[in-house]
Protein backbone atom coordinates (compact mmCIF):
# COMPACT_ATOMS: atom_id res chain seq x y z
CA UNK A 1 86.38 -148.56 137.46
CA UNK A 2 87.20 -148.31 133.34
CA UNK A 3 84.47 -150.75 131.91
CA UNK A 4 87.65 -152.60 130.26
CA UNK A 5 89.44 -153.03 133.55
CA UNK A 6 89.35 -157.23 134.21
CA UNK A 7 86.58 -158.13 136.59
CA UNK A 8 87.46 -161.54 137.71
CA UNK A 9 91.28 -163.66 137.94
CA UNK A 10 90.63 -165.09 134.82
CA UNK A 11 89.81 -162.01 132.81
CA UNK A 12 92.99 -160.79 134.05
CA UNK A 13 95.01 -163.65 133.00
CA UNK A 14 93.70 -163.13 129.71
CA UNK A 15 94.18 -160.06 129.50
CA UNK A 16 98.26 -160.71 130.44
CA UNK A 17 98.10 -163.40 127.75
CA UNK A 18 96.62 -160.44 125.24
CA UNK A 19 99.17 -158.57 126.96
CA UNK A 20 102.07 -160.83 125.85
CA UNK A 21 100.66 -161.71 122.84
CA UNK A 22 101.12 -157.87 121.56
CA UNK A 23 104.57 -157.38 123.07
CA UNK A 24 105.92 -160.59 121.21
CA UNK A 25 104.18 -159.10 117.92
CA UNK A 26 105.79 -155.69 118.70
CA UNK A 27 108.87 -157.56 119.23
CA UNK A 28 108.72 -159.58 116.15
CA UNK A 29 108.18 -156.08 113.98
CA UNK A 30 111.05 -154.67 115.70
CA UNK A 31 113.31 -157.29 114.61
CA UNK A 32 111.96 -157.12 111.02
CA UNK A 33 112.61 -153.30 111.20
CA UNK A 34 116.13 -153.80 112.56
CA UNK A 35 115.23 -152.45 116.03
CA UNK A 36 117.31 -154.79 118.33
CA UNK A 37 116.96 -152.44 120.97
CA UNK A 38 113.00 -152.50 121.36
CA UNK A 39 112.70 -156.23 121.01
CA UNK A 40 115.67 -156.59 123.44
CA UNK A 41 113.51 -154.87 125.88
CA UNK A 42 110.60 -156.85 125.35
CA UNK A 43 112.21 -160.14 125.51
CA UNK A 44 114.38 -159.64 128.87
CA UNK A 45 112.11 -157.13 130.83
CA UNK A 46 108.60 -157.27 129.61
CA UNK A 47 107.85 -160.34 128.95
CA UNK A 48 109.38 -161.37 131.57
CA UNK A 49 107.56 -159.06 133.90
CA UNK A 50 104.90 -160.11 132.42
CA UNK A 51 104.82 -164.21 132.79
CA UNK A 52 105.58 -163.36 136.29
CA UNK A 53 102.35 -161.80 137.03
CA UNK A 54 100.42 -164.10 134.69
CA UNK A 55 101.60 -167.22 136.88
CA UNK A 56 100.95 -166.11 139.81
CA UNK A 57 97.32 -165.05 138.45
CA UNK A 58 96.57 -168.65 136.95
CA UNK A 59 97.29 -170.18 140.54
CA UNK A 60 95.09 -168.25 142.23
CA UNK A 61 97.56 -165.90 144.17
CA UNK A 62 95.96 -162.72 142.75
CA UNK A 63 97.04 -161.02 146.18
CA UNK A 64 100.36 -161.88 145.42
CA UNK A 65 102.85 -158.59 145.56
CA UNK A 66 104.54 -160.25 142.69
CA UNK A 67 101.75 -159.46 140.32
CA UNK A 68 101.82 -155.81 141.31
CA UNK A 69 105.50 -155.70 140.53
CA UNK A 70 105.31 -157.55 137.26
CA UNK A 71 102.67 -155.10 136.44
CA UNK A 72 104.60 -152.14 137.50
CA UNK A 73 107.77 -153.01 136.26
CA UNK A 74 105.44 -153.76 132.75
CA UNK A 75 104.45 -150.75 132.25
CA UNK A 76 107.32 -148.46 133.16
CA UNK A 77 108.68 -150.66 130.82
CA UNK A 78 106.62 -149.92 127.90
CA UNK A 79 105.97 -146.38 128.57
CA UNK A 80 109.86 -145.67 128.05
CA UNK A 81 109.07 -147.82 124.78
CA UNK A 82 105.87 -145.91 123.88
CA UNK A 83 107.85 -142.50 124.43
CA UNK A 84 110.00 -143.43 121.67
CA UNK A 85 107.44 -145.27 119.22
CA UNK A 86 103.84 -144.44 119.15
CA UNK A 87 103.30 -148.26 118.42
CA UNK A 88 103.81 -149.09 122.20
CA UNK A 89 100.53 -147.00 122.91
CA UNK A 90 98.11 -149.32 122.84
CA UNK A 91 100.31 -151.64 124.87
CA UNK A 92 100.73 -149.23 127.85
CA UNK A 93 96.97 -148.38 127.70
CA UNK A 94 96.38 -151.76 128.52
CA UNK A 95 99.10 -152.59 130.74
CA UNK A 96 97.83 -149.08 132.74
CA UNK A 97 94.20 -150.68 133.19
CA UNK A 98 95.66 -153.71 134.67
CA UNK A 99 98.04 -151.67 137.07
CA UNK A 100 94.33 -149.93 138.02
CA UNK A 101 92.83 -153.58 138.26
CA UNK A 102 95.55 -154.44 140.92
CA UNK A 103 95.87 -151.51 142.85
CA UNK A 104 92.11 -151.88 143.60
CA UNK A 105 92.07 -155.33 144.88
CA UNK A 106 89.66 -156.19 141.90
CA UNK A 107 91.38 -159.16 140.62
C-alpha cells in the first residue's frame, strides 16, 4: 500500500473532493484557453463519475460497486485527457491511488 493511498472512508471522500476540486480547476483553465473539448469531458464524464463515488463514500456504502465504477470510469477518463495534456498528470496519479484504495477493500 502507497503511503498516500486513503486509509479510512473519510480520507477517501476527501480525497474525491481534492479529486473534484482539481478537475473543476482543470476545467476552468480549459475554458480560459479555449479548450471546450477538455472541460466538456470533465463536466459530463468526470465529474460526474466522480460525485457518484463520493456519495456513495459519505453514506457509508464504501463496498458499493458504484464507487469502483465511478473510480474506473474516472480515471480512464483522465488518462485519455492526460495523454493529450501533461496537466491531467497529477490528476490521474491520484485518481490511480484511489482505484488501488478500492480494489483492496481498504476504504
Amino acid at each position: 500500500m502507497s503511503k498516500d493511498e486513503p486509509d479510512t472512508a473519510e480520507e477517501f471522500t476527501d480525497a474525491i473532493s481534492e479529486a473534484i476540486h482539481t478537475a473543476e480547476e482543470l476545467a476552468l483553465t480549459s475554458v480560459a484557453r479555449g479548450d471546450y473539448t477538455h472541460a466538456d469531458l470533465i463536466s459530463e464524464r468526470l465529474t460526474p463519475c466522480l460525485m457518484q463515488a463520493k456519495t456513495y463514500a459519505e453514506i457509508g456504502m464504501t463496498s458499493a460497486p458504484e464507487i469502483r465504477s465511478g473510480i474506473a470510469e474516472a480515471t480512464a477518463v483522465v488518462a485519455e485527457l492526460a495523454d493529450i495534456d501533461a496537466r491531467f498528470s497529477p490528476l490521474l496519479s491520484t485518481l490511480r491511488r484511489l482505484r488501488e484504495a478500492v480494489s483492496r477493500n481498504m476504504v
